[in-house]
Protein backbone atom coordinates (compact mmCIF):
# COMPACT_ATOMS: atom_id res chain seq x y z
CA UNK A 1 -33.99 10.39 17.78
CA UNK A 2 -30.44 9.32 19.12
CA UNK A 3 -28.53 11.76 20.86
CA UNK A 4 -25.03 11.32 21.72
CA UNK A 5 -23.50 13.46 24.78
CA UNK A 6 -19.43 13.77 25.04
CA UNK A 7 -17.64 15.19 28.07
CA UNK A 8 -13.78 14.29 27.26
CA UNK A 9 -11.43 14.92 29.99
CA UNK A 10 -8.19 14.22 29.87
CA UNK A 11 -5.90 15.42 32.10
CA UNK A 12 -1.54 15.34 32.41
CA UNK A 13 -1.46 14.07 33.05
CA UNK A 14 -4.08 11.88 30.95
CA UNK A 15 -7.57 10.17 32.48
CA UNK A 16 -9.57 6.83 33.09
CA UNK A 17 -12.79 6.10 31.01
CA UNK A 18 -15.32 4.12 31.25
CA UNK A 19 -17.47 3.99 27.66
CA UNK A 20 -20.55 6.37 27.75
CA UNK A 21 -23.68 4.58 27.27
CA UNK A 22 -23.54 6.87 24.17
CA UNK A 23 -26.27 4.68 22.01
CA UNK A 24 -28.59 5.19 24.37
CA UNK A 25 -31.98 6.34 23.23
CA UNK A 26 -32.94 9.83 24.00
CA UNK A 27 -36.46 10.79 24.57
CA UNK A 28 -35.09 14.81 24.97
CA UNK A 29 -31.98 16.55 24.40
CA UNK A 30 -29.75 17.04 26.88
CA UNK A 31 -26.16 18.68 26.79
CA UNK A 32 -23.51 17.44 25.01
CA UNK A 33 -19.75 17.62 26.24
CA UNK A 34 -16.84 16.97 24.44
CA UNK A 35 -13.37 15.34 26.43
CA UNK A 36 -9.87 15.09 25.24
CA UNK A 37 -7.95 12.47 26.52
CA UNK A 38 -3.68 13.04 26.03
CA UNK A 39 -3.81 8.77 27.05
CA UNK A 40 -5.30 6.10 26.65
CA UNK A 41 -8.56 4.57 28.25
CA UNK A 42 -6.49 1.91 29.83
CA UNK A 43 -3.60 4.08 30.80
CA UNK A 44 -4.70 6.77 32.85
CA UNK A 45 -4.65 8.04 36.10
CA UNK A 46 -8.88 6.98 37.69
CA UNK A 47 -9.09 9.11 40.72
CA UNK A 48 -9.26 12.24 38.73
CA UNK A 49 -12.00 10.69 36.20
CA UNK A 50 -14.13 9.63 39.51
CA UNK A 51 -13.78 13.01 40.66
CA UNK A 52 -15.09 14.64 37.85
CA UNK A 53 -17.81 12.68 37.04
CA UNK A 54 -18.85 12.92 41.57
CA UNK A 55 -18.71 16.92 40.79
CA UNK A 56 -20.96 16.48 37.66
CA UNK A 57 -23.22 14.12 40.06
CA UNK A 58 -22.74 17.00 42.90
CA UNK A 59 -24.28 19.71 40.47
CA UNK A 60 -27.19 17.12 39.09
CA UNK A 61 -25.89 16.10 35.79
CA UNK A 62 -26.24 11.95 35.73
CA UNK A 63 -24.97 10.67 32.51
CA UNK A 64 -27.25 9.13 29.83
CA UNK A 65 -29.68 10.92 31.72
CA UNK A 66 -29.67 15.04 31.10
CA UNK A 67 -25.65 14.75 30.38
CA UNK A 68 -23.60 12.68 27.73
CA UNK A 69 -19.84 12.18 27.47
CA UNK A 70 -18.14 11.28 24.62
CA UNK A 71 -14.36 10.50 24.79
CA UNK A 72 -11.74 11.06 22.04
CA UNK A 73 -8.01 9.62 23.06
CA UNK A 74 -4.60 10.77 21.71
CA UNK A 75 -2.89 7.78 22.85
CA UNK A 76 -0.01 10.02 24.02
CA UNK A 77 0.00 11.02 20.06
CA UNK A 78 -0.01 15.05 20.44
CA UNK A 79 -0.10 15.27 16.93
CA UNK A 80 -4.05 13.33 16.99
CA UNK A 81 -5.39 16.40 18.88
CA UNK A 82 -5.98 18.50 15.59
CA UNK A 83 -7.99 15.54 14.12
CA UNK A 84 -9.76 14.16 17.34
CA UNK A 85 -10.82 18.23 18.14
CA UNK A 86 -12.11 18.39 14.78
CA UNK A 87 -14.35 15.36 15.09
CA UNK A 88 -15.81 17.24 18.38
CA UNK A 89 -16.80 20.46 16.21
CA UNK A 90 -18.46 18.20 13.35
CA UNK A 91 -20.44 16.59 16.19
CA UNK A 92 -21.61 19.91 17.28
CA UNK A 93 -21.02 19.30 21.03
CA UNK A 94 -22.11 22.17 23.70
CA UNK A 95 -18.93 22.34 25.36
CA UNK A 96 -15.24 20.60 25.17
CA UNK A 97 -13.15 19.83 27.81
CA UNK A 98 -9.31 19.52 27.69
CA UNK A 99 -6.73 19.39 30.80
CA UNK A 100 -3.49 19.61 29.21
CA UNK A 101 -2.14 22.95 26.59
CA UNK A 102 -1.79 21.04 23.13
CA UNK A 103 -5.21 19.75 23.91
CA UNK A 104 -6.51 23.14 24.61
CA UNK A 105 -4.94 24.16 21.83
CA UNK A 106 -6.24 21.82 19.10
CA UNK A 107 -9.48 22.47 20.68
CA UNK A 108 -8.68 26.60 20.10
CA UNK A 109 -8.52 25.94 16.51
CA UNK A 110 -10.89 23.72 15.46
CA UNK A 111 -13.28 25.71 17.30
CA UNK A 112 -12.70 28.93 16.15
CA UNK A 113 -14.25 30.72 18.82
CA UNK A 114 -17.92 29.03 18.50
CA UNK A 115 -17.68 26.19 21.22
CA UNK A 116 -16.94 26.63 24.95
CA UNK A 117 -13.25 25.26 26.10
CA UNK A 118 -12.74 24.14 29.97
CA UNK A 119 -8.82 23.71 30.39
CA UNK A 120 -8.48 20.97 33.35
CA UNK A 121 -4.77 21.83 34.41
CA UNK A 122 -2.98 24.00 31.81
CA UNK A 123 0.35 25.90 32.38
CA UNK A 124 0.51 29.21 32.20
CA UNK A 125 -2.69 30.09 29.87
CA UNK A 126 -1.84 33.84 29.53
CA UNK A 127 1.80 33.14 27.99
CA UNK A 128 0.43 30.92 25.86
CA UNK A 129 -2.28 32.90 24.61
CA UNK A 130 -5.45 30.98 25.55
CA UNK A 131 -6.63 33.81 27.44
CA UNK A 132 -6.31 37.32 27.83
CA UNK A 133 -6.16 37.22 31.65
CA UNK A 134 -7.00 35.38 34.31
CA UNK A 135 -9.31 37.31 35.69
CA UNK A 136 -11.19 37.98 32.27
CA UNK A 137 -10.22 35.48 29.89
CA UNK A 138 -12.18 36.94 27.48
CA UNK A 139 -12.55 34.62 24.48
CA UNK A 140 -13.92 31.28 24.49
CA UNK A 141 -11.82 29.13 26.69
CA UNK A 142 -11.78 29.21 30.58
CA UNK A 143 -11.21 26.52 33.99
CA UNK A 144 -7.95 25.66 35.57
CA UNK A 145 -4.40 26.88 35.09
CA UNK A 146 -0.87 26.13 37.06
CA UNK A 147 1.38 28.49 37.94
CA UNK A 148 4.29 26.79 36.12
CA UNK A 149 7.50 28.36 37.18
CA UNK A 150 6.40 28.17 41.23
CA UNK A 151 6.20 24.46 40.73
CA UNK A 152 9.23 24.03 38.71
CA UNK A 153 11.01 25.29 41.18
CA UNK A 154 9.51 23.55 44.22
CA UNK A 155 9.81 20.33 43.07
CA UNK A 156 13.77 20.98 42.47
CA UNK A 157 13.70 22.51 46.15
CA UNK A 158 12.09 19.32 47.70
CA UNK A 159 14.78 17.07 45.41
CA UNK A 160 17.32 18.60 46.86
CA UNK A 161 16.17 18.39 50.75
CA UNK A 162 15.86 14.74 49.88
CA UNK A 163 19.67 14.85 48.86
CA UNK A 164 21.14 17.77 50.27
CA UNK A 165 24.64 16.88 48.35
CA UNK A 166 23.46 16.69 45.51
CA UNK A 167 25.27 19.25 42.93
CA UNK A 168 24.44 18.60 39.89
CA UNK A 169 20.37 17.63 38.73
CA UNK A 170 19.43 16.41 35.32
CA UNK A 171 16.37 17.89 33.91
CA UNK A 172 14.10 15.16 31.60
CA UNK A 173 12.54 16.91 28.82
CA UNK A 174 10.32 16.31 25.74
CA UNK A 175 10.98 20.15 23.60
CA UNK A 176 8.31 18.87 21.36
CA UNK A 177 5.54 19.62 24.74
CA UNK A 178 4.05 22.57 24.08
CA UNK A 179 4.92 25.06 27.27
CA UNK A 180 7.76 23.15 28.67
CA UNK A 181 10.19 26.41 27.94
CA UNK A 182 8.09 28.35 30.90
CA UNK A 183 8.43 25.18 33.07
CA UNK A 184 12.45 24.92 32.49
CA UNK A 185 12.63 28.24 33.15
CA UNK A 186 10.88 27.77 36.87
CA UNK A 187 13.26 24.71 37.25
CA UNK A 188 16.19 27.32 35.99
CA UNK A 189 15.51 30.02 38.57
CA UNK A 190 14.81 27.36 41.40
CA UNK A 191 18.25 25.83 40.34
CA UNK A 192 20.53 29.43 40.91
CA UNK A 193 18.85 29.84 44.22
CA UNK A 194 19.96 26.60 45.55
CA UNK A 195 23.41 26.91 43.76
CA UNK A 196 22.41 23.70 41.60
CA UNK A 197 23.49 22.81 38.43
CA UNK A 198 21.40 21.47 35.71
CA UNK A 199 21.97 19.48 32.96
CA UNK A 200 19.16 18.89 30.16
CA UNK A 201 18.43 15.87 28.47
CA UNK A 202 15.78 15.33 25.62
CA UNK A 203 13.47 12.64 25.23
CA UNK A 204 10.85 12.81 22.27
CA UNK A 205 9.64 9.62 22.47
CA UNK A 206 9.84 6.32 24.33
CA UNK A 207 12.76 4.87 22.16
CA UNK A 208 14.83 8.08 23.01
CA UNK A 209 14.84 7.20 26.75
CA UNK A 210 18.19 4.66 27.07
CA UNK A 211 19.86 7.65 25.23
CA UNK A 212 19.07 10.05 27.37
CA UNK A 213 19.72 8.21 31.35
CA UNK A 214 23.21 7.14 28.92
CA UNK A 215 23.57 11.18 28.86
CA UNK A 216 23.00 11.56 32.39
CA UNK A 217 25.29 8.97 33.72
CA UNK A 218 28.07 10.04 31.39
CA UNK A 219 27.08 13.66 32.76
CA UNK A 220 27.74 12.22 36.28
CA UNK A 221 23.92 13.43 37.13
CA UNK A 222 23.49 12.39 40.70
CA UNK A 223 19.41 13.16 40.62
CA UNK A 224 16.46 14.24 38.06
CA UNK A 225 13.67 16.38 37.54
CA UNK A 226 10.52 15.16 34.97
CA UNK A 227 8.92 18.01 33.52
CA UNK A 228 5.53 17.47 32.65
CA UNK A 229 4.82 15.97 29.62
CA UNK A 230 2.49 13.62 27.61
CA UNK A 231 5.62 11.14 26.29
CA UNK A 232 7.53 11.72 29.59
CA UNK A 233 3.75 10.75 31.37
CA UNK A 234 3.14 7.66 29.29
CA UNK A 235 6.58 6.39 29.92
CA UNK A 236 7.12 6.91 33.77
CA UNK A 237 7.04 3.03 34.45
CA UNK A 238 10.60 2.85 32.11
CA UNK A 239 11.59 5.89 33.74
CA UNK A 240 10.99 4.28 36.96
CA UNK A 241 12.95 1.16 36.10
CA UNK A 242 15.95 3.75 34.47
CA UNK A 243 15.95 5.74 37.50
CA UNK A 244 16.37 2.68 40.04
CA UNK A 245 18.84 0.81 37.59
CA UNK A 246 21.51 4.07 37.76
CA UNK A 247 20.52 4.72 41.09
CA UNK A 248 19.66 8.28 40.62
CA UNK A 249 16.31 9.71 43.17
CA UNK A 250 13.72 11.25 40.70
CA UNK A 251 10.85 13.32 40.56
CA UNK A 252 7.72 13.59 38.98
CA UNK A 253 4.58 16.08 38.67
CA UNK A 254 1.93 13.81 39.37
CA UNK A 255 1.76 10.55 42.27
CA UNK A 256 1.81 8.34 38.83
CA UNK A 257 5.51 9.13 39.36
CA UNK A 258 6.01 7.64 42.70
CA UNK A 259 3.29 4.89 42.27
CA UNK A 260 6.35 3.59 39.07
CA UNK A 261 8.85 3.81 41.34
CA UNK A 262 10.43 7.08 41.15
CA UNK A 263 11.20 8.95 44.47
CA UNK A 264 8.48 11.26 44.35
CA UNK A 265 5.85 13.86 43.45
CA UNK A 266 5.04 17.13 43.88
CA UNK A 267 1.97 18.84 41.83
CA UNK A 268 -1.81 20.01 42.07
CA UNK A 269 -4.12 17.69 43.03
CA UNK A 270 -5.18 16.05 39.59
CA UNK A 271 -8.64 14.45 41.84
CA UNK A 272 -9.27 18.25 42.94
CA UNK A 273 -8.77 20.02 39.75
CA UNK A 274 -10.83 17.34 37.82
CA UNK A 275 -14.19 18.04 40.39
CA UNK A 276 -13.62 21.79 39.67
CA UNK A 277 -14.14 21.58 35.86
CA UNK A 278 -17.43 20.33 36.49
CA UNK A 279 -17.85 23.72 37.95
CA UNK A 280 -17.39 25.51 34.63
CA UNK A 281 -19.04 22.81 32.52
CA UNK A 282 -22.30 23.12 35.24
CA UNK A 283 -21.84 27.18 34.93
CA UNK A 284 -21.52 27.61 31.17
CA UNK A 285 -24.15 25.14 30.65
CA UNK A 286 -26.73 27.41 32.56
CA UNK A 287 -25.59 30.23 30.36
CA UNK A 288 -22.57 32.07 31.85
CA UNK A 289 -20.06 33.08 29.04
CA UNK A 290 -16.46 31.55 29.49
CA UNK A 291 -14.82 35.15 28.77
CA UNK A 292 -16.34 35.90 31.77
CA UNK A 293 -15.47 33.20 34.44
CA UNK A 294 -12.15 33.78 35.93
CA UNK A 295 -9.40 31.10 35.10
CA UNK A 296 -8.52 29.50 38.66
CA UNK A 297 -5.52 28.09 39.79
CA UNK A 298 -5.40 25.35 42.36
CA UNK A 299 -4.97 25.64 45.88
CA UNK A 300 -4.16 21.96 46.96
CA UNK A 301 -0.77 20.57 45.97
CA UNK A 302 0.05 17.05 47.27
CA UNK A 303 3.54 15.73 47.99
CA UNK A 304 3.77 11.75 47.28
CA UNK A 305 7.32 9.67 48.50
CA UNK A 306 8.23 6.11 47.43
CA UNK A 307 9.36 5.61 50.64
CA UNK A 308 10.93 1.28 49.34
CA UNK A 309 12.59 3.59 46.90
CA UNK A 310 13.83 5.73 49.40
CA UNK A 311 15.16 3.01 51.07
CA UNK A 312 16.44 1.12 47.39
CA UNK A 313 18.52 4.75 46.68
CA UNK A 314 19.96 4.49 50.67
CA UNK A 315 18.48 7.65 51.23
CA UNK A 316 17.12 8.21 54.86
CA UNK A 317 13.80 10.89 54.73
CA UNK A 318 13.22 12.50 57.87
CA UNK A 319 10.28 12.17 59.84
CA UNK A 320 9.62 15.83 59.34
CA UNK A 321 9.56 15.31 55.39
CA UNK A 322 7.61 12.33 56.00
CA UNK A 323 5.00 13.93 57.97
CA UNK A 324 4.61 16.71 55.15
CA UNK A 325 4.35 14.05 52.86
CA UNK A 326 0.26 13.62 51.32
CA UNK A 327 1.00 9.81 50.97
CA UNK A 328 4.17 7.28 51.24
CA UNK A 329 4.11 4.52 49.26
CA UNK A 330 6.00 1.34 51.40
């Protein structure tokens, strides 16, 4: 009998893949795990893929062996998670795994309560009704969530020591992302505490970018802020090369950010929270009930500075910032 085992992971950031040797003969079942990708294979970040497969490896699951993965990818298409989830249910899988919220959500209907959800890095599950609480999410989803408005803010705070005259900070937006209202309102809060102004532009899709750094220019923007976001994620190399063309120091949630050329990064580590959702996966498999398992949030954030871009923008980082800094990219 053939038995084909999915793990789909795909985190906001998105994920890397390498194809599961799915068609593999199985002599005995083994567990079957479900992963939903927000990229594509070829356009995702690999350390955080690599570090959930090491804490699969870590808790003696070897794939094709007594674990299968099977990937599903929304090619930064939200509106594919209803119809990729579904395919997941019809192929009965044990468990599904989703990092970002309209992922978790697809997964939350399609389900219907019957299969196990791990979110891999979801904002704010309680406001968004995933779970009832943190500490008893009671229902059928469970794993990793970010407290939103916290890193909103901090990522504003650190723009601003980067350019401490700057006055006025654009705000780069898709409203279709599910959850981005809680993580403009972090950015919001952050902003009256540091007597900032902000100024929000929209982008819904790649082709709505030009429009939008036209807005900010014409708004006399002097730096931005990318929410997170699985447009804004897909298109951070043209939001790199918009950002150094009008001169303006941005930031980014993840180190895919910096690595395009935008100033910086500040977020959880993706790597970390990745490794941890093999914790759930490993627990629920050996029976534990994800209404039971607390909801964690991470506890390592990384800061990542394009330190060429730095240098592009005529902006001069102190040797205290650098020093903070998890990586600079020369």
């Amino acid at each position: 009998m053939v038995n084909r085992r999915t793990f789909l992971c795909g985190l906001t950031l998105g994920t890397l893949t390498t194809p599961f040797v799915g068609e593999a003969q199985q002599t005995r079942k083994i567990p079957r795990v479900g992963v939903l990708g927000s990229q594509s294979p070829n356009d995702s970040p690999a350390p955080p893929i690599l570090a959930f497969r090491q804490g699969l490896r870590e808790l003696g699951y070897v794939e094709g062996q007594n674990i299968g993965i099977e990937w599903r990818w929304a090619h930064g298409k939200l509106e594919r998670f209803p119809d990729l989830a579904a395919e997941l249910v019809k192929l009965e899988v044990d468990i599904i795994v989703a990092a970002t919220l309209p992922g978790v959500e697809a997964a939350q209907k399609a389900t219907r309560g019957t299969i196990p959800i791990v979110m891999g890095f979801v904002s704010d599950p309680v406001a968004y009704g995933l779970v009832a609480s943190l500490a008893r999410p009671g229902g059928n989803i469970t794993g990793l969530g970010v407290p939103t408005p916290e890193m909103g803010g901090k990522r504003l705070q650190l723009l601003r020591e980067f350019t401490p005259t700057v006055g006025r900070v654009a705000v780069l937006s898709d409203p279709s992302q599910p959850g981005i209202s809680v993580e403009l309102k972090g950015t919001e809060v952050a902003a009256r505490a540091l007597g900032v102004q902000l100024q929000v532009a929209e982008a819904h899709s790649s082709g709505e970018l030009d429009r939008a750094f036209a807005a900010i220019v014409r708004e006399r923007v002097a730096a931005i802020v990318v929410l997170p976001g699985t447009v804004l994620f897909a298109n951070r190399a043209r939001i790199g090369q918009l950002a150094a063309k009008h001169r303006l120091p941005t930031s980014g949630w993840t180190r895919e950010f910096p690595e395009a050329g935008c100033l910086m990064s500040y977020g959880a580590n993706l790597p970390d929270a990745a490794r941890r959702a093999a914790y759930f996966v490993d627990k629920i498999l050996k029976g534990a009930k994800p209404a039971d398992l607390p909801v964690e949030q991470p506890t390592t954030f990384e800061l990542v500075i394009n330190l060429k871009t730095a240098k592009a923008l005529g902006l001069t980082i102190s040797q205290a910032v650098l020093q903070r800094a998890d990586q600079v990219i020369e």
